[in-house]
C-alpha atoms as a PDB file:
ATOM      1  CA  UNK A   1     -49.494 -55.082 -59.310  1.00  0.00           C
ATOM      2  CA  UNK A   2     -48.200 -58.594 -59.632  1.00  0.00           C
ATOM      3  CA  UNK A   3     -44.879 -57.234 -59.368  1.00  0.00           C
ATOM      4  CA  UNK A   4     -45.075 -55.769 -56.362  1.00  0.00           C
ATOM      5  CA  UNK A   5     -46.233 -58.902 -54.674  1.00  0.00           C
ATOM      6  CA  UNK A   6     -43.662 -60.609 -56.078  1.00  0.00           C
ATOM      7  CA  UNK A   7     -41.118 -58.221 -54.764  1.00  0.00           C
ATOM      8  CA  UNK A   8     -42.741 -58.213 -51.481  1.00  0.00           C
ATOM      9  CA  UNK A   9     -42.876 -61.527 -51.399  1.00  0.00           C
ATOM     10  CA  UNK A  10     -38.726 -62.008 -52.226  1.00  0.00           C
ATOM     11  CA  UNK A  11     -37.846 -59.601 -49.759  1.00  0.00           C
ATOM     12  CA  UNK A  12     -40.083 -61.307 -47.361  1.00  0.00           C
ATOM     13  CA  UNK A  13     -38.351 -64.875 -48.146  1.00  0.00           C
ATOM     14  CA  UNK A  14     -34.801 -63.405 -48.195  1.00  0.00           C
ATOM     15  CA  UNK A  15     -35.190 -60.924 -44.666  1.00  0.00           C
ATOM     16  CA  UNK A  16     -31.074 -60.471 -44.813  1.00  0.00           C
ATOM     17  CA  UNK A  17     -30.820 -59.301 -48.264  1.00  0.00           C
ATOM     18  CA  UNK A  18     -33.460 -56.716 -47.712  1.00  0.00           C
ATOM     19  CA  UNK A  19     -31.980 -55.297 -44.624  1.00  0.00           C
ATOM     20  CA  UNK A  20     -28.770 -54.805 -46.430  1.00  0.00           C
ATOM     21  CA  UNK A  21     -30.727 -53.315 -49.477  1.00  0.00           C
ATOM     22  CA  UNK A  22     -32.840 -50.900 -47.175  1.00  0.00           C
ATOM     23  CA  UNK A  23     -29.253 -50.048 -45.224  1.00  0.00           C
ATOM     24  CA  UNK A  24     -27.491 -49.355 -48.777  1.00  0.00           C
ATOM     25  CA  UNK A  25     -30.352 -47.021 -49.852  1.00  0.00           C
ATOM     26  CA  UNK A  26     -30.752 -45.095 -46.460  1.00  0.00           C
ATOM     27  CA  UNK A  27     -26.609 -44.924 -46.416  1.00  0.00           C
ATOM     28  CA  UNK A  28     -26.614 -43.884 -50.148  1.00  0.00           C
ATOM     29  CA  UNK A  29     -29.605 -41.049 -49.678  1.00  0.00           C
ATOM     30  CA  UNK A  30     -27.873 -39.854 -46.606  1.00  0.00           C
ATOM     31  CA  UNK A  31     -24.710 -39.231 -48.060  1.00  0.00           C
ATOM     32  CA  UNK A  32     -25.885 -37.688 -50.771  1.00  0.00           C
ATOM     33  CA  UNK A  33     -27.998 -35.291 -49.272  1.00  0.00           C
ATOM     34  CA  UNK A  34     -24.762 -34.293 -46.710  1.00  0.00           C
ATOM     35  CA  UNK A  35     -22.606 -33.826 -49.879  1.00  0.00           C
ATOM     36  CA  UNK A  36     -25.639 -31.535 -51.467  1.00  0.00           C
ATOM     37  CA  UNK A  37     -25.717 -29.750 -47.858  1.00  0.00           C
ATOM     38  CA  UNK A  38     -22.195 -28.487 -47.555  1.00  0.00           C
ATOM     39  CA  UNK A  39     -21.795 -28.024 -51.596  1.00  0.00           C
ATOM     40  CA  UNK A  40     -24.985 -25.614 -51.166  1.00  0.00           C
ATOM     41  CA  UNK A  41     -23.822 -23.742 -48.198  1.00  0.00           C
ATOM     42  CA  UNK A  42     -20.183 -23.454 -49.351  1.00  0.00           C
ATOM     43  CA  UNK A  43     -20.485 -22.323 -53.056  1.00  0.00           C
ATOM     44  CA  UNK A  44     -23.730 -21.875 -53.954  1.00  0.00           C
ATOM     45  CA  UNK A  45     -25.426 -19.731 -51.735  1.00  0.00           C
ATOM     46  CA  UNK A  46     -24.123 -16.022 -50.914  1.00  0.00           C
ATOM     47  CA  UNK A  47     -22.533 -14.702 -47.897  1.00  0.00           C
ATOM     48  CA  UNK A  48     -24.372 -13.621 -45.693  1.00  0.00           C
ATOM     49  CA  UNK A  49     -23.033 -10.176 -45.775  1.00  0.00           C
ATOM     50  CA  UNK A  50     -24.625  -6.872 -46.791  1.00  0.00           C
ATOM     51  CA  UNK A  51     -22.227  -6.253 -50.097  1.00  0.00           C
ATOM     52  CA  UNK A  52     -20.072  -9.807 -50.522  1.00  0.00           C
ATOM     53  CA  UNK A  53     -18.230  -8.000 -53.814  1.00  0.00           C
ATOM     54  CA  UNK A  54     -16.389  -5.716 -51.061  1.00  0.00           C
ATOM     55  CA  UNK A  55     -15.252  -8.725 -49.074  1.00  0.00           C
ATOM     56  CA  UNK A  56     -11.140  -8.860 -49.807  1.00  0.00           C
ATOM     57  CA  UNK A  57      -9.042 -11.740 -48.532  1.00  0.00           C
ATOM     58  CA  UNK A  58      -5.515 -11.160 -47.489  1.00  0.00           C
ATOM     59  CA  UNK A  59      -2.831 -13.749 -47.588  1.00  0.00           C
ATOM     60  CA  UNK A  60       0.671 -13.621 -46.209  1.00  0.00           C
ATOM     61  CA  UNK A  61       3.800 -16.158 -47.126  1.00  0.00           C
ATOM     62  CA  UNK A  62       7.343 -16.910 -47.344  1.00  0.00           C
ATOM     63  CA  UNK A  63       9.794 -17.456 -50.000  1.00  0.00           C
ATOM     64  CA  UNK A  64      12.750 -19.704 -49.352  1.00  0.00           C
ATOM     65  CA  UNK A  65      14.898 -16.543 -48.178  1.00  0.00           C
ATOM     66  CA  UNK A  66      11.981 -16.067 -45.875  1.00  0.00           C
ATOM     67  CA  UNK A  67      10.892 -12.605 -47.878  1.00  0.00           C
ATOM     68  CA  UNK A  68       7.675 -11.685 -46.716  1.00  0.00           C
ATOM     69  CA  UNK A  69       4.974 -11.962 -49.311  1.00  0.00           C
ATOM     70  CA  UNK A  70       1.183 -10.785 -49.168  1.00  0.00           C
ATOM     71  CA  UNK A  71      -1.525 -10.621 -51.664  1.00  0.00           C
ATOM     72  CA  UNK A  72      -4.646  -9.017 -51.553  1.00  0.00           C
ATOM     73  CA  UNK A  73      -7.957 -10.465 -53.521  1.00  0.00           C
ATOM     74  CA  UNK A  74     -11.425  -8.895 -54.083  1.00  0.00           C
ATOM     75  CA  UNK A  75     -14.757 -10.783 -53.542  1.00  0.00           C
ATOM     76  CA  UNK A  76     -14.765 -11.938 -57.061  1.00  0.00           C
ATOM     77  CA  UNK A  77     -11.500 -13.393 -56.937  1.00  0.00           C
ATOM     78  CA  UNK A  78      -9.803 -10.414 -58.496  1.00  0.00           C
ATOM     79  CA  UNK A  79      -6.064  -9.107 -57.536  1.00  0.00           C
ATOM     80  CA  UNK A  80      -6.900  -5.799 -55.587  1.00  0.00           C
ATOM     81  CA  UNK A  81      -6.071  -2.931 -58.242  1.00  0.00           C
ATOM     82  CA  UNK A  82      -4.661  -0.745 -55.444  1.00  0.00           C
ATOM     83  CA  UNK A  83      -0.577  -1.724 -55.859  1.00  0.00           C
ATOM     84  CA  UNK A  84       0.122   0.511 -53.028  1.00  0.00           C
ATOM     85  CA  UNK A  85      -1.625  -0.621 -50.551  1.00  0.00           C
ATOM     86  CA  UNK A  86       1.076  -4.012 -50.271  1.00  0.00           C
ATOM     87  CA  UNK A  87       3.300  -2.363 -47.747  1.00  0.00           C
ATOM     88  CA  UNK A  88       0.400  -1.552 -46.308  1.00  0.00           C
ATOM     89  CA  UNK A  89      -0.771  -5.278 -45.898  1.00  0.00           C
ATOM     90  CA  UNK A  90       2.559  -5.955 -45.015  1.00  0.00           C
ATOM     91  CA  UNK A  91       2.682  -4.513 -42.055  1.00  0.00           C
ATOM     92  CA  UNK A  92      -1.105  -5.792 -40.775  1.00  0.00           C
ATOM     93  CA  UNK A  93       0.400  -9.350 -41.429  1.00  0.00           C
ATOM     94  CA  UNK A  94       3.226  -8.517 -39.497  1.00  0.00           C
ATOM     95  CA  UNK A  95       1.651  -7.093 -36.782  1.00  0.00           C
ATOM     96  CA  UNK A  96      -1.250  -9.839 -36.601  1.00  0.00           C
ATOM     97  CA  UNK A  97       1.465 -13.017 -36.892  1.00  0.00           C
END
């Protein structure tokens, strides 16, 4: 208990240093509950989908001789086992750019 009176009483001689202290912990818990915010609702919660392991992903670039290249990837992260369905993407790229 003495402690605390003592503590009180320093931060009650020294009213600067315990507005910067009470503005370092308020900026510190703030941040960190932001960062915890957008790590939860980016990669640790699901999607809020019925069946997120049918979600694919298409992608579309360009080599330096500007051939067309697209890629396919399942909900896991997996490269979609249907080959013949890249022409396929190819041309919904095409048609969407």
């Amino acid at each position: 208990m003495n402690d605390l009176r003592f503590a009180l009483s320093q931060l009650l001689k020294n009213p600067g240093f315990a507005a910067v202290a009470a503005l370092t912990l308020a900026l510190g818990i703030g941040a960190n509950t932001a960062i915890f915010s957008m790590i939860d609702a980016v990669l640790l919660k699901n999607l809020p989908v019925k069946d997120p392991e049918q979600l694919v992903a298409l992608a579309a670039s360009f080599d330096a001789a500007a051939q067309h290249k697209s890629s396919a990837m399942l909900g896991q992260g997996r490269p979609h086992p249907n080959e013949s369905a890249q022409p396929a993407l190819a041309a919904i790229m095409r048609s969407a750019a």
